[in-house]
PDB file of N, CA and C in Angstrom:
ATOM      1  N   UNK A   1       0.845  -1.185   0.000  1.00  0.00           N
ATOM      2  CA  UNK A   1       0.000   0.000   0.000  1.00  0.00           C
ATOM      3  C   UNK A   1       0.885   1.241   0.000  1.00  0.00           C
ATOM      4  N   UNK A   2       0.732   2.327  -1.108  1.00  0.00           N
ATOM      5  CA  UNK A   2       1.741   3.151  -1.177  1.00  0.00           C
ATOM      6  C   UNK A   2       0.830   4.327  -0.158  1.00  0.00           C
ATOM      7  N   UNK A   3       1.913   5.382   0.817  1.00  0.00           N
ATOM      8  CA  UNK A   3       1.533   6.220   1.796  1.00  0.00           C
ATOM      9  C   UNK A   3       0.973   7.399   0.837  1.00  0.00           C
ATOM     10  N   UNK A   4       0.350   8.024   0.676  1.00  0.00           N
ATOM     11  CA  UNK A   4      -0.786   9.363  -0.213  1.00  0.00           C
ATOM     12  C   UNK A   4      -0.577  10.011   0.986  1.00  0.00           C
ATOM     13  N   UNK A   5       0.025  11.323   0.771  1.00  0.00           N
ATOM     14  CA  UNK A   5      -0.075  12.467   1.368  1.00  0.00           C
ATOM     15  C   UNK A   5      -0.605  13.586   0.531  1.00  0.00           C
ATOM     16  N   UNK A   6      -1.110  14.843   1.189  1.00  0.00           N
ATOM     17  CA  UNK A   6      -1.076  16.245   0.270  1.00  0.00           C
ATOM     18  C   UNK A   6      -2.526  15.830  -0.001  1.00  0.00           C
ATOM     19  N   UNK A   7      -2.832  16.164  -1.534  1.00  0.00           N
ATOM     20  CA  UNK A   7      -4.108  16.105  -2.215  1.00  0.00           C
ATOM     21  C   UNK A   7      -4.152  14.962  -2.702  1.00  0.00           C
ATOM     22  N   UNK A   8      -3.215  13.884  -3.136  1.00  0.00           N
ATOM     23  CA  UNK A   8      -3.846  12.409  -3.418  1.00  0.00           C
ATOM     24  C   UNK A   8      -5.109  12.539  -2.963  1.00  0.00           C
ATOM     25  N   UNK A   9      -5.958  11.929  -4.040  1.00  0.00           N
ATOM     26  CA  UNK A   9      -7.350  11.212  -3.613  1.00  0.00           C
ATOM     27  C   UNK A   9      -8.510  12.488  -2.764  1.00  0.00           C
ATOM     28  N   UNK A  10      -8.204  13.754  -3.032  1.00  0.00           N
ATOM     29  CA  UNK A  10      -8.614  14.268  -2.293  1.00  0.00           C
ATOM     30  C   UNK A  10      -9.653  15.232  -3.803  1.00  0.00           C
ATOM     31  N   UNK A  11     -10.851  16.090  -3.462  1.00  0.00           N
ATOM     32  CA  UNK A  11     -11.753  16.861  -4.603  1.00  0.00           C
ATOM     33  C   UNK A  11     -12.066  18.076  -3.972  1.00  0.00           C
ATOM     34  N   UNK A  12     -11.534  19.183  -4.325  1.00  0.00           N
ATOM     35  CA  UNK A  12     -12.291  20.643  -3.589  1.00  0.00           C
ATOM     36  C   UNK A  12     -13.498  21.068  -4.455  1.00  0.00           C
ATOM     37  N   UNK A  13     -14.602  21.041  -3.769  1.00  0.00           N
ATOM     38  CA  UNK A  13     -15.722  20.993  -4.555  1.00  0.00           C
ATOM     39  C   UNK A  13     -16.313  22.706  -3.939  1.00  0.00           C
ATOM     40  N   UNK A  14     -16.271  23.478  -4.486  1.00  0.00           N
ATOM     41  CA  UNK A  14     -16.547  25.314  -4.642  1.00  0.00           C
ATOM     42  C   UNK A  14     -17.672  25.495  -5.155  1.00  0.00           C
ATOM     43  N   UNK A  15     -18.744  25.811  -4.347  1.00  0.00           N
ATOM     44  CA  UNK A  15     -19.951  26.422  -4.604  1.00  0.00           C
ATOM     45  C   UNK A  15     -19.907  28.750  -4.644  1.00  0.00           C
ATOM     46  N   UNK A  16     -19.552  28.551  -5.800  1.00  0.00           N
ATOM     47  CA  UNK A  16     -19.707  30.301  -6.122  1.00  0.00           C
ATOM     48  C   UNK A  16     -20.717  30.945  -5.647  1.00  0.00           C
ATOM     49  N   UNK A  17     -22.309  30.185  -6.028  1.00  0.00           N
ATOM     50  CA  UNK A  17     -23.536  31.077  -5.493  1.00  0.00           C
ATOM     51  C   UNK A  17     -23.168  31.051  -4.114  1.00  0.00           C
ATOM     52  N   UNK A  18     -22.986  30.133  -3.121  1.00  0.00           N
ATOM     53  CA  UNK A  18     -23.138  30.342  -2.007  1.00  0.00           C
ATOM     54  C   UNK A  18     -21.841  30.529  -1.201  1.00  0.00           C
ATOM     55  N   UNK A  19     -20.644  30.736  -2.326  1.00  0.00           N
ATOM     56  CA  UNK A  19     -19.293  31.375  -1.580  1.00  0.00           C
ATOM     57  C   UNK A  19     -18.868  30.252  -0.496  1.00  0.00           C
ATOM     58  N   UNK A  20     -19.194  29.238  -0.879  1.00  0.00           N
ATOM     59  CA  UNK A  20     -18.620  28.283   0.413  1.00  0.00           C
ATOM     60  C   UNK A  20     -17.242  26.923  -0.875  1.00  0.00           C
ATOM     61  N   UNK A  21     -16.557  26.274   0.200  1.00  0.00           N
ATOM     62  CA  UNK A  21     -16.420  25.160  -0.196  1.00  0.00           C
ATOM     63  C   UNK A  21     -15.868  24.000   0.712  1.00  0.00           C
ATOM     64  N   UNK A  22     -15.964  22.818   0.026  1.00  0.00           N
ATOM     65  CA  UNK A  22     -15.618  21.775   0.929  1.00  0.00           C
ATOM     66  C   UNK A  22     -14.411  20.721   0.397  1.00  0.00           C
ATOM     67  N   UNK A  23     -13.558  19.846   1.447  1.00  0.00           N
ATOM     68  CA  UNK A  23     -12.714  18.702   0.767  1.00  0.00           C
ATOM     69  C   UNK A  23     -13.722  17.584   0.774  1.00  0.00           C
ATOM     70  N   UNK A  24     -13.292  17.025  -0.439  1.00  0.00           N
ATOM     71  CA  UNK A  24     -14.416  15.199  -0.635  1.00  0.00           C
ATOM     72  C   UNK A  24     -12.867  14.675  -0.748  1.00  0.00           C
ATOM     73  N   UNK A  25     -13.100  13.620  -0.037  1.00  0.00           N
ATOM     74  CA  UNK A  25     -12.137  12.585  -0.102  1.00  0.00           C
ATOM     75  C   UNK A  25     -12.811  11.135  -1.313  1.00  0.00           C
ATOM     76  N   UNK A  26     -12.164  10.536  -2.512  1.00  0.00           N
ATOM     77  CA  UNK A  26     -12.201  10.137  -3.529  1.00  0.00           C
ATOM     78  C   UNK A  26     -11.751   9.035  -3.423  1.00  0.00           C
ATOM     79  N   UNK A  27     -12.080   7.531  -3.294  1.00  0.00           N
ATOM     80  CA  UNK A  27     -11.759   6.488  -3.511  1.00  0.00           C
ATOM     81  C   UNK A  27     -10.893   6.371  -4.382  1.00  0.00           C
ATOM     82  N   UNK A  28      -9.963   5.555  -4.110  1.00  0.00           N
ATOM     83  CA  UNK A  28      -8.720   5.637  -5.297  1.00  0.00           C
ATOM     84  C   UNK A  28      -8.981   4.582  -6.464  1.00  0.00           C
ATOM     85  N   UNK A  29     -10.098   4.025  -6.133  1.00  0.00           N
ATOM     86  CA  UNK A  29     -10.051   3.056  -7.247  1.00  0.00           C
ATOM     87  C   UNK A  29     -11.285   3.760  -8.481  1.00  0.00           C
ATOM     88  N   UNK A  30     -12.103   5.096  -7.781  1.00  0.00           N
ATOM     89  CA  UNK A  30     -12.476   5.837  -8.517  1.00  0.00           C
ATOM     90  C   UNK A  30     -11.654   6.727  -9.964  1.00  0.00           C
ATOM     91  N   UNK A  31      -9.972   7.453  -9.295  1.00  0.00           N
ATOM     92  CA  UNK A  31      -9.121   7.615  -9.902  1.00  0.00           C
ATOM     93  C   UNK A  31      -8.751   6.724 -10.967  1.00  0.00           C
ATOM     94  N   UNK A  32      -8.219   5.566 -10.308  1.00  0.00           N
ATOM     95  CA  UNK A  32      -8.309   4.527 -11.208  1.00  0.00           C
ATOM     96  C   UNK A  32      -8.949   3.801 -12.862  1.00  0.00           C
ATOM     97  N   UNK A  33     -10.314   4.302 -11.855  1.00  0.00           N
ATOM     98  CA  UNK A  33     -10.972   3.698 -13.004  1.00  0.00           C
ATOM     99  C   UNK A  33     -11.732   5.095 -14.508  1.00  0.00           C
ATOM    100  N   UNK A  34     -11.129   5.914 -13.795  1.00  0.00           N
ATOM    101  CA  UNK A  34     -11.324   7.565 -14.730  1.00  0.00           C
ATOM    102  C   UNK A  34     -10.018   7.996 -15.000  1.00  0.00           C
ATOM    103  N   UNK A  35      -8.860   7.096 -14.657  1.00  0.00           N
ATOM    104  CA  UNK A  35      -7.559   7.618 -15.139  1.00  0.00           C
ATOM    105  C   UNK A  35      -7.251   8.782 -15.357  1.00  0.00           C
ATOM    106  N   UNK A  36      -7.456   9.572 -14.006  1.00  0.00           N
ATOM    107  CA  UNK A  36      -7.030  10.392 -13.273  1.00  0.00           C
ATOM    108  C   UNK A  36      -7.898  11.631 -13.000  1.00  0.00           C
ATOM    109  N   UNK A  37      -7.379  13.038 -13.034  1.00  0.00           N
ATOM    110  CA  UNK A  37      -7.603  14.008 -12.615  1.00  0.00           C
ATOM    111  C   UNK A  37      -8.916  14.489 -13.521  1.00  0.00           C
ATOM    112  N   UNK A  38      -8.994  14.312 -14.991  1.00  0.00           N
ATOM    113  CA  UNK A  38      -9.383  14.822 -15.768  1.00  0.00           C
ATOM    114  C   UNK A  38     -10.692  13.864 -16.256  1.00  0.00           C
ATOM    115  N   UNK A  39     -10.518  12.589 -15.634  1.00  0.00           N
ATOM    116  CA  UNK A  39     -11.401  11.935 -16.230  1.00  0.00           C
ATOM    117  C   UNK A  39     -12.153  11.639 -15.009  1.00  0.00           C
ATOM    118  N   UNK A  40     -11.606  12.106 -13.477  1.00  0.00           N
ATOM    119  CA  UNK A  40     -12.686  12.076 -12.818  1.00  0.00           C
ATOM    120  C   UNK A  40     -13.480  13.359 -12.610  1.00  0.00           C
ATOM    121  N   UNK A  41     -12.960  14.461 -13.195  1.00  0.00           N
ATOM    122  CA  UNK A  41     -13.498  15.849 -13.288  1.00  0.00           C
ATOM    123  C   UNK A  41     -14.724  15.682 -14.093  1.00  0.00           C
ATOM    124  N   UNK A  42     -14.751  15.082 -15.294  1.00  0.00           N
ATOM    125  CA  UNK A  42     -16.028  14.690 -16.193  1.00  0.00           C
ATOM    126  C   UNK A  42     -16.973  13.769 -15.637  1.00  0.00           C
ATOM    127  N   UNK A  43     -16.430  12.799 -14.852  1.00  0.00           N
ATOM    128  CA  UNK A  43     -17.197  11.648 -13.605  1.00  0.00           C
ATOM    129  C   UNK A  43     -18.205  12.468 -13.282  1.00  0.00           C
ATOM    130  N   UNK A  44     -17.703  13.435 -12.598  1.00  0.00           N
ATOM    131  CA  UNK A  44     -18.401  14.459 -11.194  1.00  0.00           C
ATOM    132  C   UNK A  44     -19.469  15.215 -12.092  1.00  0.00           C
ATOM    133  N   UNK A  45     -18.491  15.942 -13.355  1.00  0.00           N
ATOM    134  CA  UNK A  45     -19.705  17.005 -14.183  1.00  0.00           C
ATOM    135  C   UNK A  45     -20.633  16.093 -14.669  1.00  0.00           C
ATOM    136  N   UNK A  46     -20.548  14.992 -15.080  1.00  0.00           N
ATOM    137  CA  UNK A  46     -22.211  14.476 -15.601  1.00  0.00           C
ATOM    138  C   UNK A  46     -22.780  13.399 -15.026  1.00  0.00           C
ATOM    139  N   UNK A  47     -22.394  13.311 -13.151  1.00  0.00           N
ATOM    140  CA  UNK A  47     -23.273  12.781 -12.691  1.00  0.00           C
ATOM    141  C   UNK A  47     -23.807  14.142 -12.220  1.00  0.00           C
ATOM    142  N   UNK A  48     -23.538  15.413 -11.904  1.00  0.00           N
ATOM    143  CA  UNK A  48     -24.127  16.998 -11.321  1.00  0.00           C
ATOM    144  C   UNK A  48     -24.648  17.815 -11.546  1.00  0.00           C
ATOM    145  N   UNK A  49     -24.683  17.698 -13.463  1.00  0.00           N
ATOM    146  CA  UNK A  49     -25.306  18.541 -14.320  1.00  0.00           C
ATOM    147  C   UNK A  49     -26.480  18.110 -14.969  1.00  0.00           C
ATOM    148  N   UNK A  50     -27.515  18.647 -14.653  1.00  0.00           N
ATOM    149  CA  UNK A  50     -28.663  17.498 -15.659  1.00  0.00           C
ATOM    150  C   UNK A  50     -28.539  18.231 -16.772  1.00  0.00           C
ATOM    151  N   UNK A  51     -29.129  16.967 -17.802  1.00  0.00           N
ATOM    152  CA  UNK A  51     -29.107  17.517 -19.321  1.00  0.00           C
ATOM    153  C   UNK A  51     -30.376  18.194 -19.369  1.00  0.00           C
ATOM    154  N   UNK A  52     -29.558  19.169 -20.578  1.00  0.00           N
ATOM    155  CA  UNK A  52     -31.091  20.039 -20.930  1.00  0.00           C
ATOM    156  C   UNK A  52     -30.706  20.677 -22.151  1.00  0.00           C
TER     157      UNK A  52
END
């Protein structure tokens, strides 16, 4: 098991309307399976955005 420090595995999720934000901590096998940063960024946008 390799030691993850810093932001490994970690998502700052920033709400603008309401000026707040929070850390989500990210299963690594989520990373994994979206091969990486960019493909879990698209994960997040179209399970968050409904279509229209």
């Amino acid at each position: 098991m390799l030691y993850r420090r810093g932001y490994v595995g970690k998502v700052l999720r920033v709400d603008l309307s309401k000026g707040s934000h929070q850390v989500e901590r990210v299963e690594e096998v989520v990373f994994e399976k979206y091969l990486g940063g960019r493909g879990v960024g698209a994960k997040i946008y179209f399970e968050e955005i409904a279509p229209e």
